[in-house]
Protein backbone atom coordinates (compact mmCIF):
# COMPACT_ATOMS: atom_id res chain seq x y z
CA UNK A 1 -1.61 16.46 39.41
CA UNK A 2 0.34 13.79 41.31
CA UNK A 3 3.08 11.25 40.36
CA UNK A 4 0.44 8.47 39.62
CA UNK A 5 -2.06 10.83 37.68
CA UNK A 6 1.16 12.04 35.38
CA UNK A 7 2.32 8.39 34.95
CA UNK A 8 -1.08 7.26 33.72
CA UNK A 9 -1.01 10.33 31.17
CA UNK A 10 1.54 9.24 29.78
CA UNK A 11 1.19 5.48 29.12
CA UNK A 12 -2.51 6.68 27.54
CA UNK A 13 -0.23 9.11 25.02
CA UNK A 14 2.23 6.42 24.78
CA UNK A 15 -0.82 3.83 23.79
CA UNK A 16 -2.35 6.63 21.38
CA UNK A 17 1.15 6.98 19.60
CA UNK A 18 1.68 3.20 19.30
CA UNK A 19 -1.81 2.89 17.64
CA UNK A 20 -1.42 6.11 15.51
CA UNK A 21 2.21 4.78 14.17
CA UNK A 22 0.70 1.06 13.29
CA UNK A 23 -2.36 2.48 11.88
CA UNK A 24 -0.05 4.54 9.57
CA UNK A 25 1.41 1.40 8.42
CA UNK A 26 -1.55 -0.25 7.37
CA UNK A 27 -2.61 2.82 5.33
CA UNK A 28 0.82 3.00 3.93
CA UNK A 29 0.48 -0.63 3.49
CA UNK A 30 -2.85 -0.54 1.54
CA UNK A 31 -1.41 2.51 -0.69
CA UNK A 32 1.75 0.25 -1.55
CA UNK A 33 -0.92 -2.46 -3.09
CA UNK A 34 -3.19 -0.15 -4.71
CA UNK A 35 -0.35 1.59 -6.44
CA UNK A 36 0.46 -2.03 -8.07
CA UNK A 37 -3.34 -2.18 -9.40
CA UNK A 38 -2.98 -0.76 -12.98
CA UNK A 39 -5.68 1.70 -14.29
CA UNK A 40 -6.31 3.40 -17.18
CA UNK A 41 -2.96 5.31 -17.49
CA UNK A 42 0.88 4.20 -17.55
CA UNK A 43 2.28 4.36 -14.17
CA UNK A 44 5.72 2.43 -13.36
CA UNK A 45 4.19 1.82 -9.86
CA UNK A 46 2.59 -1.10 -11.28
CA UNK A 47 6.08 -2.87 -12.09
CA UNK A 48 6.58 -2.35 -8.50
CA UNK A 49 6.47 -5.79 -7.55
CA UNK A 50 8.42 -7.53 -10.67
CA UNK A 51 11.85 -8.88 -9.59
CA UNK A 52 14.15 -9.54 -12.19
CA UNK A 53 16.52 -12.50 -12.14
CA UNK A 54 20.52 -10.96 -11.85
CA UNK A 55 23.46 -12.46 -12.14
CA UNK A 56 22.36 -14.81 -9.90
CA UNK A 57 20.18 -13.07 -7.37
CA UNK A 58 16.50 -12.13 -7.45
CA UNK A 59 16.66 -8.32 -7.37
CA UNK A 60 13.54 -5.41 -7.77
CA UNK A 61 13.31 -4.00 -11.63
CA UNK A 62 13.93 -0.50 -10.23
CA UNK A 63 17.15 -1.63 -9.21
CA UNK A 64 18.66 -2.61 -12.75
CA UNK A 65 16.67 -0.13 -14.82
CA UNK A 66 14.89 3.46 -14.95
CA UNK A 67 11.15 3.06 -15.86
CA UNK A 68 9.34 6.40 -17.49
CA UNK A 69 6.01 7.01 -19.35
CA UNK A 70 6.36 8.85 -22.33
CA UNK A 71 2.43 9.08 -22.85
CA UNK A 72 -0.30 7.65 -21.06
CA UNK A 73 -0.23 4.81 -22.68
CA UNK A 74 3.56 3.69 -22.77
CA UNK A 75 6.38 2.21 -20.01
CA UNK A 76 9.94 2.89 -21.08
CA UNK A 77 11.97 0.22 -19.37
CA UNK A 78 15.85 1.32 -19.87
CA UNK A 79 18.20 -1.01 -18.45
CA UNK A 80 21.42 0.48 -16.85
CA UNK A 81 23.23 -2.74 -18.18
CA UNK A 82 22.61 -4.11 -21.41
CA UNK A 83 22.65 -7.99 -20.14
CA UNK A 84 19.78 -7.14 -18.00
CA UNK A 85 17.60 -6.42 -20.77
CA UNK A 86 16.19 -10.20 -21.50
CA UNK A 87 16.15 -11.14 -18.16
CA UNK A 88 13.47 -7.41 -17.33
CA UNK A 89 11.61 -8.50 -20.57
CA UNK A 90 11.23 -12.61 -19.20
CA UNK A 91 10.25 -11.54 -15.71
CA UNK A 92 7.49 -9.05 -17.04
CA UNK A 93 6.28 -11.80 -19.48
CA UNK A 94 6.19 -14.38 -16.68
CA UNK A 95 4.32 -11.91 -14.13
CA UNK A 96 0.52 -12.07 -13.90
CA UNK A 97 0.02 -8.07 -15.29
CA UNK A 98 -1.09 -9.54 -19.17
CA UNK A 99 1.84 -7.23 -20.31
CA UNK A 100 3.63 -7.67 -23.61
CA UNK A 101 7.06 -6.47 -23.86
CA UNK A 102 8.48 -5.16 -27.03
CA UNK A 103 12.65 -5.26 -27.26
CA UNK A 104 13.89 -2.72 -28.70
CA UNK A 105 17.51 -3.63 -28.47
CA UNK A 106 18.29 -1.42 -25.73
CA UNK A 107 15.23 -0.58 -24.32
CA UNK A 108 11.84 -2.09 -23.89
CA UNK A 109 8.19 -0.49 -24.71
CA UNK A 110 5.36 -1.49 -23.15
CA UNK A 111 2.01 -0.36 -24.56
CA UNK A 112 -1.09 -0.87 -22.35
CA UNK A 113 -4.02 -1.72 -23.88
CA UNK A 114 -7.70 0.03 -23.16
CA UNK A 115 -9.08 -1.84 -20.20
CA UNK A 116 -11.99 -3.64 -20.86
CA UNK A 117 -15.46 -2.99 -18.71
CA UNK A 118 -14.79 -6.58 -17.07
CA UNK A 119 -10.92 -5.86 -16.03
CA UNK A 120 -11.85 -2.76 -14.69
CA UNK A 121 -14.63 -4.20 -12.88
CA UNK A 122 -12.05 -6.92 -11.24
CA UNK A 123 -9.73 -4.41 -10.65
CA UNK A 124 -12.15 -2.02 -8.35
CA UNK A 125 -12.69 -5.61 -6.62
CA UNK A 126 -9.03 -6.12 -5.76
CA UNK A 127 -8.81 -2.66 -4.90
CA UNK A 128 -12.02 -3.12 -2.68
CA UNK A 129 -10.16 -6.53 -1.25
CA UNK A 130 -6.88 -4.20 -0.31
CA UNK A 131 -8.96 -1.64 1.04
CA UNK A 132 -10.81 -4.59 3.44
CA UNK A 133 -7.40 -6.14 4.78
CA UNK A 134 -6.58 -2.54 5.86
CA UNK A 135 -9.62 -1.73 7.74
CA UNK A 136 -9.28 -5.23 9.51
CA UNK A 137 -6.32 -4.20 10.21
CA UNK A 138 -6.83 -1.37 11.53
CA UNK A 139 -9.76 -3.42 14.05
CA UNK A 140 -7.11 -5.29 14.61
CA UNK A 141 -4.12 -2.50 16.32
CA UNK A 142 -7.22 -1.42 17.73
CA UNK A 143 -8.08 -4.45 20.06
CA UNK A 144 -5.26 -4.51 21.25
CA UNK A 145 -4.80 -0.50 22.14
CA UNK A 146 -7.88 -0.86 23.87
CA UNK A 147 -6.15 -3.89 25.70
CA UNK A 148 -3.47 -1.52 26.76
CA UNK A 149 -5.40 1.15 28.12
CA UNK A 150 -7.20 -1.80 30.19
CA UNK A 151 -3.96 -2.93 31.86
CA UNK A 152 -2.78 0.73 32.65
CA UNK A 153 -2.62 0.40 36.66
CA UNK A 154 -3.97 2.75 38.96
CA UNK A 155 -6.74 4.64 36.69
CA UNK A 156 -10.46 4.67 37.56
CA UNK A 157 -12.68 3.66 34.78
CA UNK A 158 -13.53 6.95 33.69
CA UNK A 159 -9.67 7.38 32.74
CA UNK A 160 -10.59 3.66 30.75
CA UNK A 161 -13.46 4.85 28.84
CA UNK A 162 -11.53 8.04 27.85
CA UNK A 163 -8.55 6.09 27.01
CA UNK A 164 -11.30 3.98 25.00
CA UNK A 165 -12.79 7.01 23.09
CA UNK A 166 -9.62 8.17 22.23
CA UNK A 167 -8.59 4.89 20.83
CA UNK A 168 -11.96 4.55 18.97
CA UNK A 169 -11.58 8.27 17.79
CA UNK A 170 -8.30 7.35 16.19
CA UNK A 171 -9.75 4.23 14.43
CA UNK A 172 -12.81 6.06 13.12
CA UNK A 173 -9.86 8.51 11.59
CA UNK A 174 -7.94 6.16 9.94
CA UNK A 175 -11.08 3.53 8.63
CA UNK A 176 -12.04 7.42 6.66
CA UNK A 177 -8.76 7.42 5.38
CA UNK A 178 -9.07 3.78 4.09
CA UNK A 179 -12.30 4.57 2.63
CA UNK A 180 -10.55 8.46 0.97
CA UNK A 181 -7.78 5.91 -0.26
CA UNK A 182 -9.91 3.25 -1.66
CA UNK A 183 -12.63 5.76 -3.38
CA UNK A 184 -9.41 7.70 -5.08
CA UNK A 185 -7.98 4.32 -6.30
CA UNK A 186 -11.62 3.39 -7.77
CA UNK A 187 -12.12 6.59 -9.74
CA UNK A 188 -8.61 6.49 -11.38
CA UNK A 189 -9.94 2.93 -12.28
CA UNK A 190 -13.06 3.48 -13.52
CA UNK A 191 -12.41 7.03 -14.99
């Protein structure tokens, strides 16, 4: 193998590493908003998103209190300081999950109600929406590793089309695992 054929070897690994790595992010990415999508069980991922006003800064609820599930059906929202407790109990009545919060004096209960047919229904379509912004995407890191492997110099165009099939072979990988993730994320919805 010479100098030139090893050099070329490497930037196609390099450009296969760089797409695997971004890919992962837009699969983590899409798992981060599903896990915000409530179903039919308690699951303190869904508080995820709710910042809490703080003594003057806008900080995540995980960062001022614990938040368990007793049952399926309950969030225990424990406050590690006692003045945070309205402020936690205003931000989840102001966010756009429908949850009511009960005080408790030092903690708060939330029960979640049985989802209706319709809510579930909109839910498997924001899932589906989440699930379509990944695979795009994913078309997206795509386009431009098959750029790259187009402006590695000194390859013949059958090192391109393999650098192309490899590229396509990783996108075909990680569009299944959008469509694993999204079909998981649907049953636990409609189940």
């Amino acid at each position: 193998m010479t100098p030139q054929e090893a050099l070329t070897m490497a930037d196609m690994k390099a450009i296969q590493a760089d797409t695997r790595e971004k890919m992962g992010k837009a699969i983590e990415s899409l798992e981060n908003n599903l896990s915000v999508l409530r179903t039919g069980r308690a699951n303190p991922g869904i508080l995820k998103k709710i910042v809490v006003e703080y003594y003057g800064s806008t900080v995540p609820i995980d960062q001022v209190a614990s938040i368990t599930t007793p049952d399926a059906r309950t969030l225990v929202i424990t406050p590690w300081d006692r003045g945070a407790l309205n402020p936690i109990e205003k931000a989840i009545r102001d966010s756009d999950l429908g949850l009511n919060p009960n005080n408790k004096g030092d903690t708060i209960f939330i029960s979640l109600p049985m989802l209706t047919e319709e809510r579930r229904k909109d839910l498997v379509k924001n899932a589906k929406n989440y699930a379509e912004d990944a695979r795009i995407a994913i078309r997206n890191i795509r386009k431009h590793g098959l750029d790259e492997v187009k402006k590695v110099e000194g390859i013949g165009d059958d090192e391109i089309k393999r650098g192309e099939a490899e590229v396509q072979k990783i996108t075909d990988e990680f569009v299944a695992k959008v469509d694993q993730t999204f079909q998981k994320k649907e049953q636990e919805i409609l189940g």
